[in-house]
Protein backbone atom coordinates (compact mmCIF):
# COMPACT_ATOMS: atom_id res chain seq x y z
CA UNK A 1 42.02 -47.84 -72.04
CA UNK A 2 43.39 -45.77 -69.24
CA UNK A 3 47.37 -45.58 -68.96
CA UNK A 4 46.85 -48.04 -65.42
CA UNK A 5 44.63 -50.90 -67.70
CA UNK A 6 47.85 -50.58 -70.52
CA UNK A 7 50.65 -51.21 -67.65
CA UNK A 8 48.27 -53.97 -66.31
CA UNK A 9 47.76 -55.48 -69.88
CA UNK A 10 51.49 -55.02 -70.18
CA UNK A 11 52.37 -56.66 -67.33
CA UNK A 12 50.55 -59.94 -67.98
CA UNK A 13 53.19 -60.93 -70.05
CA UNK A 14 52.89 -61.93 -74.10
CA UNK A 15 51.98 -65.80 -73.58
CA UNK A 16 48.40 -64.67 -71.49
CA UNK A 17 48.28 -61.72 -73.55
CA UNK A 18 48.47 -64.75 -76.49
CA UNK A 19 45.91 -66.94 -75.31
CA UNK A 20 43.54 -64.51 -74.07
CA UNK A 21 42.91 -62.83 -77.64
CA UNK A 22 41.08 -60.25 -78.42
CA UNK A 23 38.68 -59.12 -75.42
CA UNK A 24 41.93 -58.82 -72.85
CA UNK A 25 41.82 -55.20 -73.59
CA UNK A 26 38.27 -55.46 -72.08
CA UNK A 27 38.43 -57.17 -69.53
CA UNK A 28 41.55 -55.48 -68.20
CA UNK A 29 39.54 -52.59 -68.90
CA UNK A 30 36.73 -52.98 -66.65
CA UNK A 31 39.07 -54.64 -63.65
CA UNK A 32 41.03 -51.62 -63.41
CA UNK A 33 38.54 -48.52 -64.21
CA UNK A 34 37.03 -48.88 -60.64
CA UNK A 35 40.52 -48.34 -59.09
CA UNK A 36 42.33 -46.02 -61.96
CA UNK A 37 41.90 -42.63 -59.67
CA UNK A 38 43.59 -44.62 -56.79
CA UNK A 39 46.03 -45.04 -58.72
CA UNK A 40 46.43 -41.85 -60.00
CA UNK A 41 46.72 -40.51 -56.26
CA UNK A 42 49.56 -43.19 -56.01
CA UNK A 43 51.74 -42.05 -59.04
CA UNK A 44 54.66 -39.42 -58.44
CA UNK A 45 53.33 -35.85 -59.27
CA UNK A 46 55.61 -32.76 -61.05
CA UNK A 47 56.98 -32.39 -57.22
CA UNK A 48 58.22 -36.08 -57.06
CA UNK A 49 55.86 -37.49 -54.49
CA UNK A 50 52.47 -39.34 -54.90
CA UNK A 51 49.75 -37.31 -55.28
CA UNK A 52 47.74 -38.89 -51.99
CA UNK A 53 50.82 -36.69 -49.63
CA UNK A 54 50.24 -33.77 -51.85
CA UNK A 55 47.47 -31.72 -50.14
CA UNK A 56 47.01 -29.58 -52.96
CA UNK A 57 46.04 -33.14 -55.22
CA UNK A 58 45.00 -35.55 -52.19
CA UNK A 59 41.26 -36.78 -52.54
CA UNK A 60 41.63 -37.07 -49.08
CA UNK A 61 42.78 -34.19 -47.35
CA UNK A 62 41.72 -35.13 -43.50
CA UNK A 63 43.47 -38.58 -44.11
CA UNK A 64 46.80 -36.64 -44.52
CA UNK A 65 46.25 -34.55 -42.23
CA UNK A 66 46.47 -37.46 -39.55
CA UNK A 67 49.59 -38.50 -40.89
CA UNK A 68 50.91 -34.66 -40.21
CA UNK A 69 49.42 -34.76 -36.32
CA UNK A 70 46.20 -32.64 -37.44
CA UNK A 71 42.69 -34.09 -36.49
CA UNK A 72 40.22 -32.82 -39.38
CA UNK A 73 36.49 -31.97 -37.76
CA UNK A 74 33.86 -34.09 -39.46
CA UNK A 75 31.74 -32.81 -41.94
CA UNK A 76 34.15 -30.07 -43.48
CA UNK A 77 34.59 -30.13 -47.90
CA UNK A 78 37.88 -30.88 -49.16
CA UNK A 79 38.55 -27.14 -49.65
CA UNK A 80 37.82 -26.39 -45.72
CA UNK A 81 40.02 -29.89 -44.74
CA UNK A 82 42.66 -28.77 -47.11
CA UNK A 83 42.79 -24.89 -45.53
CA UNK A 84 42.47 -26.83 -41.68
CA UNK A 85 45.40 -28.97 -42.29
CA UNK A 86 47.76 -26.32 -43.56
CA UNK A 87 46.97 -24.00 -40.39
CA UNK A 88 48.61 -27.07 -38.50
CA UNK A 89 46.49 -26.24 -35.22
CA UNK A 90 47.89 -29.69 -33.94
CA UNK A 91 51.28 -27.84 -33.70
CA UNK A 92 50.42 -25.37 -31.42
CA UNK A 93 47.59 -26.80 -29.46
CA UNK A 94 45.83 -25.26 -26.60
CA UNK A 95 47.26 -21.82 -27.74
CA UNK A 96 45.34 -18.85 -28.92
CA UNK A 97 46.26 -18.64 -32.42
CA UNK A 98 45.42 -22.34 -32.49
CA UNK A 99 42.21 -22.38 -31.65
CA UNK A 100 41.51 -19.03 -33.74
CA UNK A 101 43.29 -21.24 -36.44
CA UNK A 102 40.75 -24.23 -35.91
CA UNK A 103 37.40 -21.94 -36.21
CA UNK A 104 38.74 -19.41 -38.67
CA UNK A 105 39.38 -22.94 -41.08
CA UNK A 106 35.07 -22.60 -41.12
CA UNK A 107 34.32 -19.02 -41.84
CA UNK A 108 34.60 -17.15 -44.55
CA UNK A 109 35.13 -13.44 -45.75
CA UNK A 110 37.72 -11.92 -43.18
CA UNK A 111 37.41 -14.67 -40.69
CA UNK A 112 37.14 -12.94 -37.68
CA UNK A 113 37.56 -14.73 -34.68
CA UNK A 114 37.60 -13.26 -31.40
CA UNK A 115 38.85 -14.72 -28.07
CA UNK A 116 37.85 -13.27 -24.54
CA UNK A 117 40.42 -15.00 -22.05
CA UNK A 118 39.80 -15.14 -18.41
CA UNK A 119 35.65 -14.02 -19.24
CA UNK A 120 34.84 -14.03 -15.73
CA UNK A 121 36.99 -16.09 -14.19
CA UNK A 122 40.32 -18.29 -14.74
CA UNK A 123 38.57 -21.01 -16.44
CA UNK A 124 36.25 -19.60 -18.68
CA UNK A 125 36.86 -18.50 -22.31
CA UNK A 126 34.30 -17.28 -24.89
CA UNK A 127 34.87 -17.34 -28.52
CA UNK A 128 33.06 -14.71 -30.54
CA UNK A 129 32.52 -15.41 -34.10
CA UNK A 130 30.31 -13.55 -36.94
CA UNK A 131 26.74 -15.08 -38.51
CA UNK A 132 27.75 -13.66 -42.00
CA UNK A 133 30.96 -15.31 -41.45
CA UNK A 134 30.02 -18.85 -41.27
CA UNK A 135 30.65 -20.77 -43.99
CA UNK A 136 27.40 -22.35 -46.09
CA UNK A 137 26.87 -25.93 -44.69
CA UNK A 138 29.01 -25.68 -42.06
CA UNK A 139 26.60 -25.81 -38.60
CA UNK A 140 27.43 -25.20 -35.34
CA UNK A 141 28.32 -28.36 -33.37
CA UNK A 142 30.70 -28.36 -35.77
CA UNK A 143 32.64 -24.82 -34.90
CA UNK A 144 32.06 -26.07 -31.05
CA UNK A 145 33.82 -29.41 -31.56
CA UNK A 146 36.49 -27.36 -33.61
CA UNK A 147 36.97 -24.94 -30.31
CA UNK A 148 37.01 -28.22 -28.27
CA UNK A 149 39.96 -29.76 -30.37
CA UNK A 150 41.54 -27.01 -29.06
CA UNK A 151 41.14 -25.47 -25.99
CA UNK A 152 43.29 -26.42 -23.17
CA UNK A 153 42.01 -29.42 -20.39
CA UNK A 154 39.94 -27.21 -18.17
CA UNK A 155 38.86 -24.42 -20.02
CA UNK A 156 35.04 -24.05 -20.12
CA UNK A 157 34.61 -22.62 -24.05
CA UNK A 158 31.37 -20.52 -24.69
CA UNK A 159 30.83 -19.99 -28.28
CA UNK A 160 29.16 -16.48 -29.27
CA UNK A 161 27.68 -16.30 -32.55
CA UNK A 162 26.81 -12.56 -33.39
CA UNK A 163 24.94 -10.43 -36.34
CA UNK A 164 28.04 -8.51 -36.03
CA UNK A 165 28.00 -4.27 -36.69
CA UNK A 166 29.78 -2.77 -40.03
CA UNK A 167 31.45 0.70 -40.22
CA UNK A 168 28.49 1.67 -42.32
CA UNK A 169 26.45 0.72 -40.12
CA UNK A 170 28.06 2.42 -36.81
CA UNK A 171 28.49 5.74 -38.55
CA UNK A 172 24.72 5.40 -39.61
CA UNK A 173 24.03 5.24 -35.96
CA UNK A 174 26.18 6.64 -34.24
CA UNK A 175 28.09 9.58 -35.64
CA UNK A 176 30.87 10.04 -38.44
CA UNK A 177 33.87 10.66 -35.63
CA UNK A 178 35.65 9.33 -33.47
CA UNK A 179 34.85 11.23 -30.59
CA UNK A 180 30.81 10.48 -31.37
CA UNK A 181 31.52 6.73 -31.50
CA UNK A 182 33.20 6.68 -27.80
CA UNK A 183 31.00 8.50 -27.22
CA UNK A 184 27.92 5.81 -27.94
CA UNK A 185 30.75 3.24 -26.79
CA UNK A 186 33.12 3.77 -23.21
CA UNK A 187 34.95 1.05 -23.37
CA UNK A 188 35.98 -1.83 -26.42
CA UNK A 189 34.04 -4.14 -24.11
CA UNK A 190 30.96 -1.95 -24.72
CA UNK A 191 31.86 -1.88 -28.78
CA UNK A 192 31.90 -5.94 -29.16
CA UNK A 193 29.17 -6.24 -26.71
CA UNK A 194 26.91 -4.29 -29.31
CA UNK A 195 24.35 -6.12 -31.22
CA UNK A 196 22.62 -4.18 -34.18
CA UNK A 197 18.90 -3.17 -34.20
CA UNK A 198 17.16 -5.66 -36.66
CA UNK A 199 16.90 -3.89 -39.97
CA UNK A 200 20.29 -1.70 -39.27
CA UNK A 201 22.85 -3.79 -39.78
CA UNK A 202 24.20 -2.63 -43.07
């Protein structure tokens, strides 16, 4: 018996616990096994709360996360709802860190996310993430609805995914100084604007 069926089979008191006999133990048993992690979740953990408000032991991170103001995206593991919750993006809504906050919670590696404000006019903002950087299973309607948690009223959110160029890779191409790689590039706009040839991006 788990320690939940023994405080149930306690609690029934000695005269049921008398006249039920031997197979009590059993039947408490198989009442309370379906709803024994629930329980768990419910009992106070080594920081004196239950275990459902810690988001470190929750089994249901995006749950808590409501309570706390912060809308989970569907589809994301426990692991990506726990790391989305603590960024809090609800807390700073409609700014740029949250929004970097929201899509960063579904990369992985160094979680780049880039924001271009103003990209043409006003009203228009495009987000520029890396392919590499996506994290396995996560697709993307689900980075867009992530962006559109956040963005402010308004703002028309282009999402650019890209193969994304490493130092290797522009030094390969490019040159080994500085002056060779402003040279290939003017401007920073030119730099993130580069896609690499297929076969060169290492």
């Amino acid at each position: 018996m788990t320690a939940f069926s023994d405080r149930v089979a306690e609690a029934t008191g000695e005269a049921f616990t008398a006249q039920a006999g031997p197979l009590l133990a059993a039947l408490v048993d198989a009442l309370t096994t379906p709803v024994a992690d629930t329980d768990a979740q419910l009992q106070p953990g080594p920081r004196g709360w239950a275990g459902i408000y810690d988001l470190d032991q929750t089994i249901d991170p995006a749950w808590l996360g409501q309570l706390a103001g912060t809308r989970v995206p569907d589809g994301l593991t426990a692991a990506q709802a726990r790391d989305y919750v603590r960024s809090r993006p609800g807390f700073r809504r409609g700014t740029p860190g949250a929004l970097k906050a929201a899509v960063a919670a579904l990369l992985t590696g160094n979680k780049r996310v880039e924001l271009i404000e103003r990209d043409g006019s006003p009203w228009r903002l495009t987000v520029q993430i890396l392919a590499g950087e996506i994290e396995d299973g996560v697709t993307i309607p689900q980075i867009r609805a992530a962006i559109d948690s956040q963005k402010p009223v308004g703002i028309i959110a282009t999402l650019e995914v890209r193969s994304g160029a490493s130092f290797q890779h522009m030094t390969n191409r490019h040159g080994p100084t500085f002056t060779a790689e402003a040279s290939a590039f003017p401007t920073f706009a030119d730099a993130i604007a580069h896609q690499p040839e297929p076969g060169t991006e290492v």
